[in-house]
N, C-alpha and C. Protein backbone atom coordinates (compact mmCIF):
# COMPACT_ATOMS: atom_id res chain seq x y z
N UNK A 1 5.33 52.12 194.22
CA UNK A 1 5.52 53.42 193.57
C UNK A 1 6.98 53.85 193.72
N UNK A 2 7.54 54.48 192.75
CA UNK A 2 9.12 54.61 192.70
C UNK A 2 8.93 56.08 193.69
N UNK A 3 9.96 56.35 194.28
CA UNK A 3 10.67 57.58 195.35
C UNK A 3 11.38 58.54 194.36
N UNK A 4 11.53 58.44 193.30
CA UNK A 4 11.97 59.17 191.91
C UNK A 4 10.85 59.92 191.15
N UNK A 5 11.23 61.29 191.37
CA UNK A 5 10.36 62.03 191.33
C UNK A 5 11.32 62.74 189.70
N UNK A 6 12.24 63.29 189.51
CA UNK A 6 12.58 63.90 188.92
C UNK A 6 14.03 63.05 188.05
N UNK A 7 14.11 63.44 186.66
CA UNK A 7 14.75 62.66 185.49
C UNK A 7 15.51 63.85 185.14
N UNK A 8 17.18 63.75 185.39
CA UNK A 8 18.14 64.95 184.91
C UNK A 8 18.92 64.43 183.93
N UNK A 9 18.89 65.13 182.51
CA UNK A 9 19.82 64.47 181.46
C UNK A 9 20.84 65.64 181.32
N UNK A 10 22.14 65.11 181.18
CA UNK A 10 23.30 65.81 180.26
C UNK A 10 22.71 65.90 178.80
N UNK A 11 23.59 66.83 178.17
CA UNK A 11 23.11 66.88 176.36
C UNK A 11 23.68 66.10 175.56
N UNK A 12 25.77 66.27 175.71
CA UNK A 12 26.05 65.75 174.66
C UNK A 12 26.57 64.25 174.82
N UNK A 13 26.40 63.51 174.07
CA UNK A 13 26.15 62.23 173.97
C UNK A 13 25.03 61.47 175.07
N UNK A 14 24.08 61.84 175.38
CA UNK A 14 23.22 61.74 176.00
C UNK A 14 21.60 61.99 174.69
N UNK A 15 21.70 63.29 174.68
CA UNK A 15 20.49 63.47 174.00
C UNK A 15 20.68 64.37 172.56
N UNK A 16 21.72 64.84 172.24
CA UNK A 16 22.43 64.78 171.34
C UNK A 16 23.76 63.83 170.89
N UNK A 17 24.29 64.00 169.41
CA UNK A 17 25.26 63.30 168.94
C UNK A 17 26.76 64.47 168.46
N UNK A 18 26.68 65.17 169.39
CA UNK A 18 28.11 66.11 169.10
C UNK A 18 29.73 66.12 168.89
N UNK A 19 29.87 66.37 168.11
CA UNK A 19 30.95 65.58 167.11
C UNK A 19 31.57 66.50 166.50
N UNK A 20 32.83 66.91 167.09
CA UNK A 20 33.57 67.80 166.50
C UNK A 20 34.37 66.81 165.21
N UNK A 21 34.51 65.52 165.17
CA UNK A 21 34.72 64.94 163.92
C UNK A 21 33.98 65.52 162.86
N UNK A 22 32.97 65.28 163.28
CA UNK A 22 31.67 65.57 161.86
C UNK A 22 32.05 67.20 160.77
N UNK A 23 32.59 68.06 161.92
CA UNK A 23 33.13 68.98 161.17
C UNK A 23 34.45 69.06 160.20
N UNK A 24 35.05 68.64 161.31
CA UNK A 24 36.57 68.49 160.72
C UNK A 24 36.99 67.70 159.63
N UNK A 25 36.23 66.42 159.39
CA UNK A 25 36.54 65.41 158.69
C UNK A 25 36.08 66.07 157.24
N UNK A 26 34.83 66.92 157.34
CA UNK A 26 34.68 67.68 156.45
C UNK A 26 35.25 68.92 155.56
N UNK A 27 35.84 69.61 156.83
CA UNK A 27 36.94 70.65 156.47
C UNK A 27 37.79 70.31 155.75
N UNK A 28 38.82 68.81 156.15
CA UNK A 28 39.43 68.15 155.89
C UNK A 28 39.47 66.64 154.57
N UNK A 29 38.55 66.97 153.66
CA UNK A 29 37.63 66.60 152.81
C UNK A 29 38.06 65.18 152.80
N UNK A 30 37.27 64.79 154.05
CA UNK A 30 37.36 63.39 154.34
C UNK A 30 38.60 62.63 155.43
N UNK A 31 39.22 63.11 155.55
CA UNK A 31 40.50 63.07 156.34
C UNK A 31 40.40 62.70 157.26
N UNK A 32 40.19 61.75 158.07
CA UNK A 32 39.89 61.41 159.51
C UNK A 32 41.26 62.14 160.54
N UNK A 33 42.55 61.15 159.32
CA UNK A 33 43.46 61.29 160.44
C UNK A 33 44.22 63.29 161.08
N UNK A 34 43.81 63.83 159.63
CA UNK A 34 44.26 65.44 160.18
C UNK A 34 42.85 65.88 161.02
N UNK A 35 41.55 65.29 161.24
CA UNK A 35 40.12 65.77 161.96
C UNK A 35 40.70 65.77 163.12
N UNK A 36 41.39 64.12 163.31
CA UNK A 36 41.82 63.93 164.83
C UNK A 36 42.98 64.58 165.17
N UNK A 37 43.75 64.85 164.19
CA UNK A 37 44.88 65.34 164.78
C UNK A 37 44.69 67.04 165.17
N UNK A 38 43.78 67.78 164.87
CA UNK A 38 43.48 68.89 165.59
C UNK A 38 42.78 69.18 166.40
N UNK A 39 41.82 67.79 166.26
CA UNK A 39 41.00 68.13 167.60
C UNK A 39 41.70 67.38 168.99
N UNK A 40 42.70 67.14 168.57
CA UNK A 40 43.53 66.20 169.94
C UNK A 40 44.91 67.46 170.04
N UNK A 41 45.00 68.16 169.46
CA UNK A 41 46.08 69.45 169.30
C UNK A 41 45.75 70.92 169.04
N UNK A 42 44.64 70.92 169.00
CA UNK A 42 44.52 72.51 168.38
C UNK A 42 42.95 73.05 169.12
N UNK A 43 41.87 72.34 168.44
CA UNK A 43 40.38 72.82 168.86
C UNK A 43 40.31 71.60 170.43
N UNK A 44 41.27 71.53 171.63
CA UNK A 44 41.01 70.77 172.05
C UNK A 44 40.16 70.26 173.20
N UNK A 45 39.93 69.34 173.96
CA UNK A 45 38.85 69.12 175.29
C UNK A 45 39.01 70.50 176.21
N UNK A 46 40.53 70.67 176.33
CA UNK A 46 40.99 71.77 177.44
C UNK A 46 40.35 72.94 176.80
N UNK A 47 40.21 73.33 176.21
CA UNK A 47 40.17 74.58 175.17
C UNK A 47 38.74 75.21 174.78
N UNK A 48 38.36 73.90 174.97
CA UNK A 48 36.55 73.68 174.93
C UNK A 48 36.45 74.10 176.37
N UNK A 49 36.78 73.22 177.08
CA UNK A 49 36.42 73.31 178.71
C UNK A 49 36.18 75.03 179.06
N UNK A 50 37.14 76.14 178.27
CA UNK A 50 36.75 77.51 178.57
C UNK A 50 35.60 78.18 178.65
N UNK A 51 35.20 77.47 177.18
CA UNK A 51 33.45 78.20 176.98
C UNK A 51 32.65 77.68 177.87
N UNK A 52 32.71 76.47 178.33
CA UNK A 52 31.52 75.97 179.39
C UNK A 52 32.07 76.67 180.55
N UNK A 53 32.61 77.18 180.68
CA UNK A 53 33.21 77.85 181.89
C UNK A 53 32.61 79.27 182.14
N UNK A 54 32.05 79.97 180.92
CA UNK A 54 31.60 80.73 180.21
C UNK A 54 32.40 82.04 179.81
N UNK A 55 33.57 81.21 179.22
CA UNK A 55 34.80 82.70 178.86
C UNK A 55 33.88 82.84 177.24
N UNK A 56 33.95 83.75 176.42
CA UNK A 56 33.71 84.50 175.64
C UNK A 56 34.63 83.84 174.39
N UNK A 57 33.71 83.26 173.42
CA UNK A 57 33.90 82.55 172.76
C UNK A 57 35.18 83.34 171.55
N UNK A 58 34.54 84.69 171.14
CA UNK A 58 35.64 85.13 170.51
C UNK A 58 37.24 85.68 171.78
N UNK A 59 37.32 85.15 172.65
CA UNK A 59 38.29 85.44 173.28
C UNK A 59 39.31 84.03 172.58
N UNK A 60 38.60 83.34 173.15
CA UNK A 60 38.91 81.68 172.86
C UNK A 60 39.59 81.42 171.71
N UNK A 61 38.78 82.16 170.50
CA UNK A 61 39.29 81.68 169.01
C UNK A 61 40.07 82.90 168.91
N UNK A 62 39.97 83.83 169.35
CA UNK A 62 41.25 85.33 169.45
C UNK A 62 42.89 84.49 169.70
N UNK A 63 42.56 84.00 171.10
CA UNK A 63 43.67 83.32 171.53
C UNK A 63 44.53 82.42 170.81
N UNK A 64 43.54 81.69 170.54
CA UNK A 64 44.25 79.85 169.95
C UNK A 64 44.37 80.37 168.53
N UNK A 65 44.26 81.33 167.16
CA UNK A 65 44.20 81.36 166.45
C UNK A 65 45.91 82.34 166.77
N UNK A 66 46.46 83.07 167.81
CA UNK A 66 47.65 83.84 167.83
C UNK A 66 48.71 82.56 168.18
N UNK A 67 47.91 81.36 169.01
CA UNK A 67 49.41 80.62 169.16
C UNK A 67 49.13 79.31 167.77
N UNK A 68 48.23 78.96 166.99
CA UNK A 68 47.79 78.46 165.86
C UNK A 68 47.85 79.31 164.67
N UNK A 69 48.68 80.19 164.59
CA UNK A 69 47.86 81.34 163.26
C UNK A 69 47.70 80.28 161.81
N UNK A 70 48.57 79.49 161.62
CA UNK A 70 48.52 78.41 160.36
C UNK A 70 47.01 77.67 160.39
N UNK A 71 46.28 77.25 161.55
CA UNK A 71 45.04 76.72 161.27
C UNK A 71 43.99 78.04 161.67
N UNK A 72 44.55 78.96 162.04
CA UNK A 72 43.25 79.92 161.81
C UNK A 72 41.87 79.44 161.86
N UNK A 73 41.88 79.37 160.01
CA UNK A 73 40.61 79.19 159.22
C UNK A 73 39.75 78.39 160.45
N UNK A 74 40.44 77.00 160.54
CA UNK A 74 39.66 75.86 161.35
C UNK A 74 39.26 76.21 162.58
N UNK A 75 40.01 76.83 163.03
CA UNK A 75 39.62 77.63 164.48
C UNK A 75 38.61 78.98 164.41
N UNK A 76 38.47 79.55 163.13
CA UNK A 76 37.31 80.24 163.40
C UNK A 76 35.72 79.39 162.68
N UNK A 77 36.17 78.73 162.05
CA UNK A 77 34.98 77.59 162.18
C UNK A 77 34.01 77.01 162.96
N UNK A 78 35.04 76.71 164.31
CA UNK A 78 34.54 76.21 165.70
C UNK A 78 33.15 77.09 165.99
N UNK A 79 33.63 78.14 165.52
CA UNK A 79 31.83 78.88 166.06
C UNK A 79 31.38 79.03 164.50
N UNK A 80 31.41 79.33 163.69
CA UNK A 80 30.92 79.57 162.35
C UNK A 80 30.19 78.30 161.75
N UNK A 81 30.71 77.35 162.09
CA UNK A 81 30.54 76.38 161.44
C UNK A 81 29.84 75.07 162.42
N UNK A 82 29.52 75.62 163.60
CA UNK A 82 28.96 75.21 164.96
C UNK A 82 28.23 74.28 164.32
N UNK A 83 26.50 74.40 163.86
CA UNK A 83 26.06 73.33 163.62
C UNK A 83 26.41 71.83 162.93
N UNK A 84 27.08 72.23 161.98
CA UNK A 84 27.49 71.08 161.01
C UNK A 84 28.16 70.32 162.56
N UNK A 85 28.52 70.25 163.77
CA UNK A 85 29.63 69.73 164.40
C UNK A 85 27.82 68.51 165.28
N UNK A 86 26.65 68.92 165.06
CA UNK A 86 25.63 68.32 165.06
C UNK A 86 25.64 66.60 164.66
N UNK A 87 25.16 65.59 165.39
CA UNK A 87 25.45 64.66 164.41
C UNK A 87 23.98 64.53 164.44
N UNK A 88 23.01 64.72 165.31
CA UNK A 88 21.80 64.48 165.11
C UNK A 88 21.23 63.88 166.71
N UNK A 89 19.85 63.60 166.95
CA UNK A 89 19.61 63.22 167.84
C UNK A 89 20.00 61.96 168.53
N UNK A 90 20.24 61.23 169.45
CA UNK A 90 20.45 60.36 170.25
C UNK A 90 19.34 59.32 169.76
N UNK A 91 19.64 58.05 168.81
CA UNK A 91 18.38 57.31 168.79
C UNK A 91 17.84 56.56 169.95
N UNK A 92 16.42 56.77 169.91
CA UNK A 92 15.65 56.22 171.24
C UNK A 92 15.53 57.31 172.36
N UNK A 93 15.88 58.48 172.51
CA UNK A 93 15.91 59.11 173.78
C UNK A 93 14.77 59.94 174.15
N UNK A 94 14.27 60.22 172.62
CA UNK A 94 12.63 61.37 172.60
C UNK A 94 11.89 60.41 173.34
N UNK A 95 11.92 59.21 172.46
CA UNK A 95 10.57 58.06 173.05
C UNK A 95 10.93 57.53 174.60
N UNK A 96 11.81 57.34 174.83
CA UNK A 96 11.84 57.96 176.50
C UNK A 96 11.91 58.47 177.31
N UNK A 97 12.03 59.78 176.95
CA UNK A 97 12.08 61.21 177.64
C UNK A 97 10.34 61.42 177.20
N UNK A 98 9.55 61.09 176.53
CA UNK A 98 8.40 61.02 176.04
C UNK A 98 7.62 60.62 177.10
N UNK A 99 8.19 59.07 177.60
CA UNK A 99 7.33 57.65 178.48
C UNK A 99 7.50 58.78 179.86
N UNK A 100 8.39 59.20 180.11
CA UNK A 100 8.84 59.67 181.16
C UNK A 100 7.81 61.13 181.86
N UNK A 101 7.38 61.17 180.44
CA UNK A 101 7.22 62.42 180.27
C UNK A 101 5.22 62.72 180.93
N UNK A 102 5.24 61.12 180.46
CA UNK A 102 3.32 60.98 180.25
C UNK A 102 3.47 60.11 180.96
N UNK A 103 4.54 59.86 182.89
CA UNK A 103 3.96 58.95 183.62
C UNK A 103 4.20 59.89 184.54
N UNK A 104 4.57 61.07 184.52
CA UNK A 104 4.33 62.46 185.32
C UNK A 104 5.84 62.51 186.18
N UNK A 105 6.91 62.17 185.39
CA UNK A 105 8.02 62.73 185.93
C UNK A 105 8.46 63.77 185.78
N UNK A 106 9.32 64.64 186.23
CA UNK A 106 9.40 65.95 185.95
C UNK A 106 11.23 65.68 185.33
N UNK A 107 10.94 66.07 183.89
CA UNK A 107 12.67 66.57 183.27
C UNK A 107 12.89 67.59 183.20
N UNK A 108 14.61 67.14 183.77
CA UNK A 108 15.47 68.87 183.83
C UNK A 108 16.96 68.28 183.41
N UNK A 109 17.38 69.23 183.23
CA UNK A 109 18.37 69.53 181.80
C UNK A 109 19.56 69.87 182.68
N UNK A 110 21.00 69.46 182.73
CA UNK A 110 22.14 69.65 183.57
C UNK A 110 23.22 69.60 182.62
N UNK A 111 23.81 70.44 181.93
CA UNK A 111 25.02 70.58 180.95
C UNK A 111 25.88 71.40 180.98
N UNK A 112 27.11 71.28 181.15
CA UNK A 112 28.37 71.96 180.10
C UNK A 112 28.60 72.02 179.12
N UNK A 113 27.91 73.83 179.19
CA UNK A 113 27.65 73.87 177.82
C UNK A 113 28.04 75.58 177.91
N UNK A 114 28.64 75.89 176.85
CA UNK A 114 28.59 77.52 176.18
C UNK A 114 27.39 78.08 176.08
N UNK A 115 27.64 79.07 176.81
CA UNK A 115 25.94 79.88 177.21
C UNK A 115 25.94 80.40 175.82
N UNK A 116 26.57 80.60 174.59
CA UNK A 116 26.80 81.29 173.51
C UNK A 116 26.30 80.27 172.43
N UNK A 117 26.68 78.83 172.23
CA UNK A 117 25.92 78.02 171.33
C UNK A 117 25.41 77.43 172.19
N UNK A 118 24.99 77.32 172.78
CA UNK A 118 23.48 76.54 173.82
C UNK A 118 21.99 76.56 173.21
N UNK A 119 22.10 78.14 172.58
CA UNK A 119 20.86 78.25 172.02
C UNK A 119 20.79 78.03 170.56
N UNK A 120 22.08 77.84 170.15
CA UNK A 120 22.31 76.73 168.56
C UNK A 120 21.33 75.48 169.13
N UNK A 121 21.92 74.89 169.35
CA UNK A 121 21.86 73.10 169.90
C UNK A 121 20.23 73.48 170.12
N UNK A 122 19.81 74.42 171.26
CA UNK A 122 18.36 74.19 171.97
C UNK A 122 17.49 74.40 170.62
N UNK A 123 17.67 75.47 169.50
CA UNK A 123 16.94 75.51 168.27
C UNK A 123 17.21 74.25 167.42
N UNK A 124 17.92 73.50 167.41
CA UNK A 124 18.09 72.52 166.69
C UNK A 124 16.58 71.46 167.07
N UNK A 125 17.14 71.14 168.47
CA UNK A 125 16.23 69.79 168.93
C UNK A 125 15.06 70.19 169.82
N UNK A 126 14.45 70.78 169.55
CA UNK A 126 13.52 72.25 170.30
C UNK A 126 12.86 71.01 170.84
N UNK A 127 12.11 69.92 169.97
CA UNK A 127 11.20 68.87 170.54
C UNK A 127 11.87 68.46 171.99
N UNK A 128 13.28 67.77 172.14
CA UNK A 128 13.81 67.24 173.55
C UNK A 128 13.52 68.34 174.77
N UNK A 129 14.25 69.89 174.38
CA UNK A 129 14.63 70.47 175.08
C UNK A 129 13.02 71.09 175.77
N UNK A 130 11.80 70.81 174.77
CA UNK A 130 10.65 71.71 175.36
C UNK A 130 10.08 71.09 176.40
N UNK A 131 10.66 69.72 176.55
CA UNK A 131 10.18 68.54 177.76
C UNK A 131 10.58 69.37 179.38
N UNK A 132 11.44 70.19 178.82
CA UNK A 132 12.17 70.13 180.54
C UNK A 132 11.53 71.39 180.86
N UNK A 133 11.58 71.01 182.22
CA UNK A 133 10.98 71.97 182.89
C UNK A 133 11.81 73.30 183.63
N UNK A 134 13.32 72.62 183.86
CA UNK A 134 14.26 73.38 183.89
C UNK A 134 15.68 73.21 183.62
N UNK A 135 16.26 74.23 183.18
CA UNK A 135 17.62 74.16 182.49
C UNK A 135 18.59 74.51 182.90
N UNK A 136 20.17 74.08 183.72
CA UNK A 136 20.92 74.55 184.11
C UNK A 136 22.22 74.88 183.06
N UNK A 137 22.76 75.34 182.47
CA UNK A 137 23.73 75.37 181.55
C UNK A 137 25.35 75.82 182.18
N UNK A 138 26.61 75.16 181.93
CA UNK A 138 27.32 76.05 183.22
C UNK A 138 27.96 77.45 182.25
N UNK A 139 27.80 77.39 181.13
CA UNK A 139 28.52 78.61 180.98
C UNK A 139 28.10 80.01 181.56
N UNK A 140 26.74 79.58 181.56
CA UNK A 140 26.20 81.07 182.12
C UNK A 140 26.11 80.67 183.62
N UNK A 141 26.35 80.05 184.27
CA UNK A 141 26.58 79.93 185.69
C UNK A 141 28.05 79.75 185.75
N UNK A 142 29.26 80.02 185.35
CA UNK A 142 30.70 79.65 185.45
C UNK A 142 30.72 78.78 186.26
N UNK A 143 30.08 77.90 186.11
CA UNK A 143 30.45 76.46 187.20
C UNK A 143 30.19 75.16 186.27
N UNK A 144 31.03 74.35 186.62
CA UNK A 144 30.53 73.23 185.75
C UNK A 144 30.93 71.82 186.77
N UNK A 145 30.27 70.78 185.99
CA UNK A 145 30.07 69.41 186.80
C UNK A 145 31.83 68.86 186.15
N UNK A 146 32.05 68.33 187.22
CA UNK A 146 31.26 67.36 188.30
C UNK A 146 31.50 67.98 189.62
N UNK A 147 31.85 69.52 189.83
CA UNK A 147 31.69 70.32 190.70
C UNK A 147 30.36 70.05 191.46
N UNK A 148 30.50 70.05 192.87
CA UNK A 148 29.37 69.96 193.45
C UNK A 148 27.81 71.07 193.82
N UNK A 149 28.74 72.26 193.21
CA UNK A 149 27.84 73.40 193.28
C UNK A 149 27.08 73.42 192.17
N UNK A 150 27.26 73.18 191.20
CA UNK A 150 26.01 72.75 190.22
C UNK A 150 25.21 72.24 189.93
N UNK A 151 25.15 71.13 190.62
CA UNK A 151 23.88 70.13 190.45
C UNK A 151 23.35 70.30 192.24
N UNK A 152 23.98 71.42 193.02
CA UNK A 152 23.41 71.85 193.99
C UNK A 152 22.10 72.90 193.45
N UNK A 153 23.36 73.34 193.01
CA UNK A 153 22.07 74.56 191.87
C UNK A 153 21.05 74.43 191.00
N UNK A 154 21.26 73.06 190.69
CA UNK A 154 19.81 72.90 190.43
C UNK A 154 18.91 72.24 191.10
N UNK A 155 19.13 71.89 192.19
CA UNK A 155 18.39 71.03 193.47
C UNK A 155 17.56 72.32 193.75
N UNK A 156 18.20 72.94 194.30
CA UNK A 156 18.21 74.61 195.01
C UNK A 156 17.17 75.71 194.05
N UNK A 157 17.28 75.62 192.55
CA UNK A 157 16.52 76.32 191.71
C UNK A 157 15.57 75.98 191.64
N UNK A 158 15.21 74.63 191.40
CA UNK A 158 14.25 74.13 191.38
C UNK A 158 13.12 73.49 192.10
N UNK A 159 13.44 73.56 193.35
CA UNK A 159 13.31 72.82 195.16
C UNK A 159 13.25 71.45 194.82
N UNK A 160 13.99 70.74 193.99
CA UNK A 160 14.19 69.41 194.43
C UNK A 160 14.56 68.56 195.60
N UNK A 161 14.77 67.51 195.95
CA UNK A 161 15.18 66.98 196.55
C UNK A 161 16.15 65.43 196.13
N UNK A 162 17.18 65.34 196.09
CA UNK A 162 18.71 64.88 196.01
C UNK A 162 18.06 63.46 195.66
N UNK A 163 17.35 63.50 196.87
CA UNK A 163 16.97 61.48 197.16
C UNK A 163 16.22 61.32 196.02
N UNK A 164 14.74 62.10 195.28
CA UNK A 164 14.27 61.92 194.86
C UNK A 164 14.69 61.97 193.02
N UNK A 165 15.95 62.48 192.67
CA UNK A 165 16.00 62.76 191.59
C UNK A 165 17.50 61.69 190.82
N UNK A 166 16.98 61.52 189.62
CA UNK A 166 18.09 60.57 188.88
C UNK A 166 18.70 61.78 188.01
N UNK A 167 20.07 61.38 188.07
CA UNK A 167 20.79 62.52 186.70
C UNK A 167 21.80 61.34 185.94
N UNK A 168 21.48 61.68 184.56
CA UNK A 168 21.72 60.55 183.15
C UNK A 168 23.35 61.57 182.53
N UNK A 169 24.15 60.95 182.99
CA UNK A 169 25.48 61.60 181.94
C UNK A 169 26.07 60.57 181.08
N UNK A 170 26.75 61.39 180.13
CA UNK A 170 27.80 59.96 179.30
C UNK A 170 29.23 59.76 180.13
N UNK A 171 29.60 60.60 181.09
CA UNK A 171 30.85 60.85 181.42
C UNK A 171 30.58 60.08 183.11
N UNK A 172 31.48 59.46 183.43
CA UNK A 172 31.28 58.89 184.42
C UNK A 172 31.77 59.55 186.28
N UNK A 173 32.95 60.46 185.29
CA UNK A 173 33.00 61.68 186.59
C UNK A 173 31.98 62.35 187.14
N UNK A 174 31.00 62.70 185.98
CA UNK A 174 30.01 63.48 186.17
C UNK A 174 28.96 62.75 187.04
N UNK A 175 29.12 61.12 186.63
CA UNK A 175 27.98 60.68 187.23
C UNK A 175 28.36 60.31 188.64
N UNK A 176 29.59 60.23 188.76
CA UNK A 176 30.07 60.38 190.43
C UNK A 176 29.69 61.58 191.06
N UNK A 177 30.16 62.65 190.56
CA UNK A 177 29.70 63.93 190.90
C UNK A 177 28.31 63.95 191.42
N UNK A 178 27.11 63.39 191.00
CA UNK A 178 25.75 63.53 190.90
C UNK A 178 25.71 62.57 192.10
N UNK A 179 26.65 61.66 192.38
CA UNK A 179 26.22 60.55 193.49
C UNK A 179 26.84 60.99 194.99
N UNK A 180 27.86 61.87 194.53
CA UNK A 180 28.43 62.57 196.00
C UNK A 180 27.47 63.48 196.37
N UNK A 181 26.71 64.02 195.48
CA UNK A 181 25.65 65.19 196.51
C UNK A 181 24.40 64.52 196.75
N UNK A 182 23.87 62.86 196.89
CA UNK A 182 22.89 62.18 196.99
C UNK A 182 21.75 62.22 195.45
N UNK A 183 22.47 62.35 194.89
CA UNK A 183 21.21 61.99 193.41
C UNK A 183 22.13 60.84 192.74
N UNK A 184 20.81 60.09 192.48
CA UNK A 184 21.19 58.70 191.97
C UNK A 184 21.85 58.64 190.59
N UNK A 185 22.93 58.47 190.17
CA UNK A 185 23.81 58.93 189.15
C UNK A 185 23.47 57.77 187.80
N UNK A 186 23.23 57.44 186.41
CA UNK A 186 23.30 57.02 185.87
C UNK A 186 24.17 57.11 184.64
N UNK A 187 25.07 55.75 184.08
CA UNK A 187 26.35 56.41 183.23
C UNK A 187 25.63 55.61 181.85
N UNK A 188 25.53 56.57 181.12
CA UNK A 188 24.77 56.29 179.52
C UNK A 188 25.76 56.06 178.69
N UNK A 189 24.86 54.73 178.37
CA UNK A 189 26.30 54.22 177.03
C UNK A 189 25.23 53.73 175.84
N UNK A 190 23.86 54.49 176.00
CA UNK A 190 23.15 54.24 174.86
C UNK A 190 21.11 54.12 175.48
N UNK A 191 20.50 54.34 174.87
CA UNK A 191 18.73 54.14 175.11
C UNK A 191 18.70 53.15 174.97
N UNK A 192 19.00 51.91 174.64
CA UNK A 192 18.11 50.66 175.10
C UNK A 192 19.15 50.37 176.87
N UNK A 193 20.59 50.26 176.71
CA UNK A 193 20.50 50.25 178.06
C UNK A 193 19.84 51.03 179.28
N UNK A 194 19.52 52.15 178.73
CA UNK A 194 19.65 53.44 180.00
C UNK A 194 17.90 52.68 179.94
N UNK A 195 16.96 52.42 179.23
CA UNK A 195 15.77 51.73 179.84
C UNK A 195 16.08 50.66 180.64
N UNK A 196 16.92 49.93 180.48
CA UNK A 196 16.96 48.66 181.09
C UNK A 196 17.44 49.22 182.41
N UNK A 197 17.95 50.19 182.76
CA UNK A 197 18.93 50.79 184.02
C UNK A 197 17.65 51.72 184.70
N UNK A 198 16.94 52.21 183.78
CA UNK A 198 15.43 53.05 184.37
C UNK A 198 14.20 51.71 184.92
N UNK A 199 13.97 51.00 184.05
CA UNK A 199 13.27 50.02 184.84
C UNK A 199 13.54 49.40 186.07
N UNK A 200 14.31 49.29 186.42
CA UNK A 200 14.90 49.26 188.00
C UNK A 200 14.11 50.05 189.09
N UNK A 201 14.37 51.79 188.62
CA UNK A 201 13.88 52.53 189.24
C UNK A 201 12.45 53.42 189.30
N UNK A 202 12.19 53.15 187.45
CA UNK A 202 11.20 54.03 187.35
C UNK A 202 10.00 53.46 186.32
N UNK A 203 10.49 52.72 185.35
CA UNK A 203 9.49 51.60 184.66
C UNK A 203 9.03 50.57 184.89
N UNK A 204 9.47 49.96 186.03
CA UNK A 204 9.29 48.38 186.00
C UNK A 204 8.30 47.87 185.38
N UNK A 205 7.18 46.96 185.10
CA UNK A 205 7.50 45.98 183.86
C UNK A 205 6.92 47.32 182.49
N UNK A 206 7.34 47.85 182.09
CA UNK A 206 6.70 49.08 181.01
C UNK A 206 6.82 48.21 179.91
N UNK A 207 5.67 48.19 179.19
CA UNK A 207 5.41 47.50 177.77
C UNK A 207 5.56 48.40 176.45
N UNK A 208 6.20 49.53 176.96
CA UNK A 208 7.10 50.30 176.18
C UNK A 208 8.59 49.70 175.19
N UNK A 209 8.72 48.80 174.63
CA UNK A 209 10.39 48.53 174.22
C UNK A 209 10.65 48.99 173.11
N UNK A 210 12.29 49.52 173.38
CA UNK A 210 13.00 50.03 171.83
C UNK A 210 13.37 48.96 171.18
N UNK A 211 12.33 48.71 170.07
CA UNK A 211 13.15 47.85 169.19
C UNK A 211 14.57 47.81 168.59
């Protein structure tokens, strides 16, 4: 019998496909190379990093639109135009968050994420998100991973226990993060591996396969 009691997923690129390309390239009617060149200069990782922090989204686009005033438009998009930045679900991840689901593990939800579109994204994929049993988000906790107080906080919210629980990120800081406070860290680079990396711990021989 596995000692893994509890299954923690990140959202984006994990169980969503979030893609600030998907917008831009569009804005940009087709344009890859001006998509990238603002989201590597203008709408950028650092800039994002605020809202999961949980600063106030029109502060954010207040700001970057006074030292940007020429892309404006694109910068008030970022929230207006939020969903389209959707690429769609993660293929393979329902049907194992599913298996997971009906061999009595308990899922919970660990993201940096804007407490402000959080509940975009959660209405989108309502099916993933209704699996979990609990949800940590850091914007509305101003803490975010791979800080150790967050995935304390959800040990702590939830009365888990460290030993017993796996947490699934795409980012590999994060999944260090998850391994310095004793939860077994897994780094997702897609659903047929992340089964092959769960059977180890929690499927062994499961006659479950993603084709």
């Amino acid at each position: 019998m596995s000692r893994y009691k509890n299954i923690i997923f990140d959202v984006g690129s994990v169980l969503v496909n979030w893609m600030r390309m998907n917008l831009y390239t569009t804005l940009f009617h087709g344009d890859k190379e001006k998509a990238k060149w603002i989201i590597d200069h203008v709408v950028t990782n650092e800039w994002n990093d605020q809202t999961d922090l949980g600063k106030p989204i029109d502060e954010c686009i207040f700001e970057l639109k006074q030292a940007f005033p020429k892309y404006a438009p694109y910068i008030g998009a970022y929230w207006y135009c939020y969903k389209d930045m959707d690429g769609g679900e993660i293929p393979g991840i329902y049907e194992i968050m599913s298996e997971l689901k009906n061999r009595g593990y308990h899922l919970f939800c660990l993201t940096n994420w804007s407490h402000e579109t959080f509940p975009l994204v959660r209405e989108v994929h309502a099916r993933l998100f209704d699996m979990f049993e609990g949800i940590v988000v850091s914007g509305e906790e101003k803490m975010v991973k791979p800080n150790p107080e967050i995935y304390q906080l959800l040990l702590n919210r939830y009365d888990l226990q460290a030993s017993e629980s796996i947490f699934i990120d795409a980012r590999q800081v994060n999944v260090d993060g998850a391994n310095r406070v004793g939860i077994h860290g897994i780094l997702f680079t897609g659903s047929l591996d992340l089964r092959q990396q769960l059977g180890v711990c929690v499927f062994y021989n499961s006659s479950l396969i993603i084709q």
